[in-house]
Every structure is written in C-alpha cells, then in structure tokens.
Protein backbone atom coordinates (compact mmCIF):
# COMPACT_ATOMS: atom_id res chain seq x y z
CA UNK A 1 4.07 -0.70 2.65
CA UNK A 2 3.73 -1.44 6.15
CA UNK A 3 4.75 -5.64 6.52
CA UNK A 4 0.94 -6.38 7.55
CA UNK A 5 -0.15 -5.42 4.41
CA UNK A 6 1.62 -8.30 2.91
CA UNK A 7 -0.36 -10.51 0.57
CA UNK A 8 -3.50 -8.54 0.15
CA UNK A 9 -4.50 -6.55 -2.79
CA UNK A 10 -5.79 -3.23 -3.07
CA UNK A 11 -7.34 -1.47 -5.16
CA UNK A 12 -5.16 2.23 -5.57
CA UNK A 13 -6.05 5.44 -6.52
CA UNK A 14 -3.94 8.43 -7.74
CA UNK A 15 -5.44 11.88 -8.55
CA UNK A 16 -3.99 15.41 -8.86
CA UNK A 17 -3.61 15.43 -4.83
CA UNK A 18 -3.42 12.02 -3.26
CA UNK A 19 -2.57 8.52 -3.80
CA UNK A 20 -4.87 5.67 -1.99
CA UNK A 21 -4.97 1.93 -1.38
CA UNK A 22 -8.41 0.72 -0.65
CA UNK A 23 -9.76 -2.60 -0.02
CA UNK A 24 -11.51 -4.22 -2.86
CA UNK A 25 -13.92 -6.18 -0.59
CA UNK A 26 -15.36 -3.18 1.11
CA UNK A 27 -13.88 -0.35 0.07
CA UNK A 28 -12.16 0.99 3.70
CA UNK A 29 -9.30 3.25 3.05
CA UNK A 30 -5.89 1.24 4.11
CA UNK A 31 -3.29 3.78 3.12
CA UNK A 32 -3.47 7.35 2.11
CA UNK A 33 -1.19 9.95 1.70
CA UNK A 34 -1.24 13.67 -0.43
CA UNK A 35 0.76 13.86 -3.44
CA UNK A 36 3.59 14.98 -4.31
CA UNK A 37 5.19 12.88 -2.12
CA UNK A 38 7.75 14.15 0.04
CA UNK A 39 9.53 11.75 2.36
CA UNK A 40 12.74 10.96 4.35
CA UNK A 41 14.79 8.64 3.96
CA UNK A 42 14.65 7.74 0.57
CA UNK A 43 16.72 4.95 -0.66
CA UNK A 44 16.53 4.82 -4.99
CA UNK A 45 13.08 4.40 -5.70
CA UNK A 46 12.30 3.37 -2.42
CA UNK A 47 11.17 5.31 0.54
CA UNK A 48 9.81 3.70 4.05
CA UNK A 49 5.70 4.43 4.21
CA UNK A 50 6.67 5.80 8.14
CA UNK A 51 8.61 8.47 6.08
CA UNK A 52 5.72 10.07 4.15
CA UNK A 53 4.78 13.65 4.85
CA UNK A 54 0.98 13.06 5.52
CA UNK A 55 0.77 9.26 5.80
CA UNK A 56 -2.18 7.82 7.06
CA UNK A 57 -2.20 4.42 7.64
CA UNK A 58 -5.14 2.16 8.65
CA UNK A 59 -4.57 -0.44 11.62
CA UNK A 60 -0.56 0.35 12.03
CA UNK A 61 1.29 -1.21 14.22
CA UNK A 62 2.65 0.38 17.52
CA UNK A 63 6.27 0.10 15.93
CA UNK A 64 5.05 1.59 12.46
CA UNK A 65 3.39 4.77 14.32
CA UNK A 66 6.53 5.06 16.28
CA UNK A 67 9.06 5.26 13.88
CA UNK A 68 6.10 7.59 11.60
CA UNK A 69 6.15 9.81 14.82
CA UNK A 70 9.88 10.09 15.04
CA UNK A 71 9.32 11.33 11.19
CA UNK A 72 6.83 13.74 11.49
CA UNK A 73 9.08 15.60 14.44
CA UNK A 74 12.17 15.23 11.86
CA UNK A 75 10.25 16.71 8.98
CA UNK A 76 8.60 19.62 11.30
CA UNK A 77 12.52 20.48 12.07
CA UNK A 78 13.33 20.37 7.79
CA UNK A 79 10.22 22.83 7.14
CA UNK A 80 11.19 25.04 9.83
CA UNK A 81 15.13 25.29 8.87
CA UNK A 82 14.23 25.64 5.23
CA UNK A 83 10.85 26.06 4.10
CA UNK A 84 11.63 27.28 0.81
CA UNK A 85 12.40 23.43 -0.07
CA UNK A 86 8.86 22.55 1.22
CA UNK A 87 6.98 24.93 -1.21
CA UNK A 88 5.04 23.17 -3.93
C-alpha cells in the first residue's frame, strides 16, 4: 500500500477478476487492481503496489506514479520478450 494510505481502513473486495479497497465512509474506490496479480519485484509475500500489472491507485503521489510508470514500461518489455509467461 502506498504510505498515504496509512492508518485508514477500507473496506476490500476480491472477486473472480479484481481485488478493491474502498472507503467505508463513502464508498470511493482507493485501490484497484485485476486479479491474478502479476507484479515485479516481488520480495516473499510482498510485492510494492507501483509493481502491479493494472494498478490503479486513487490520489498517488507524484513519486508513487513515477516509480508505477517506470513499471508499466518494464513489464511492457517482459510481455513482449516472452508472452507465453503472461498468458492466463
């Protein structure tokens, strides 16, 4: 999760296709992305939100959407050398 998210709740949401944090008080969408997740970067169980395939993030910070930029171009370059591995 993006560091301004930090100490709010959410309410989330996972179906067949997507997972979703809205908020609770009126019900915007804060953080969406399509399931299964496929990300760079991943450390363990852990992998950066910047590094989702298909993030969207309400509100981000300039830094956030950089570093998801510099993602997005990095995981363009994966589907294109092997998209076999991006097949679902």
């Amino acid at each position: 999760m993006p560091t301004t998210f930090a100490g709010r709740q959410f309410v989330r949401t996972i179906t067949e296709d997507e997972f979703l944090l809205s908020d609770p008080v009126n019900g915007d969408v804060v953080m969406l992305f399509p399931l299964p997740m496929v990300a760079l970067k991943v450390r363990g169980k852990l992998a950066s939100s910047y590094t989702i395939k298909g993030i969207q993030v309400s509100l981000a910070t300039r830094q956030w959407e950089k570093k998801a930029e510099q993602y997005r171009a990095a995981l363009q370059a994966n589907e294109e050398l092997m998209p076999e591995a991006f097949e679902h």
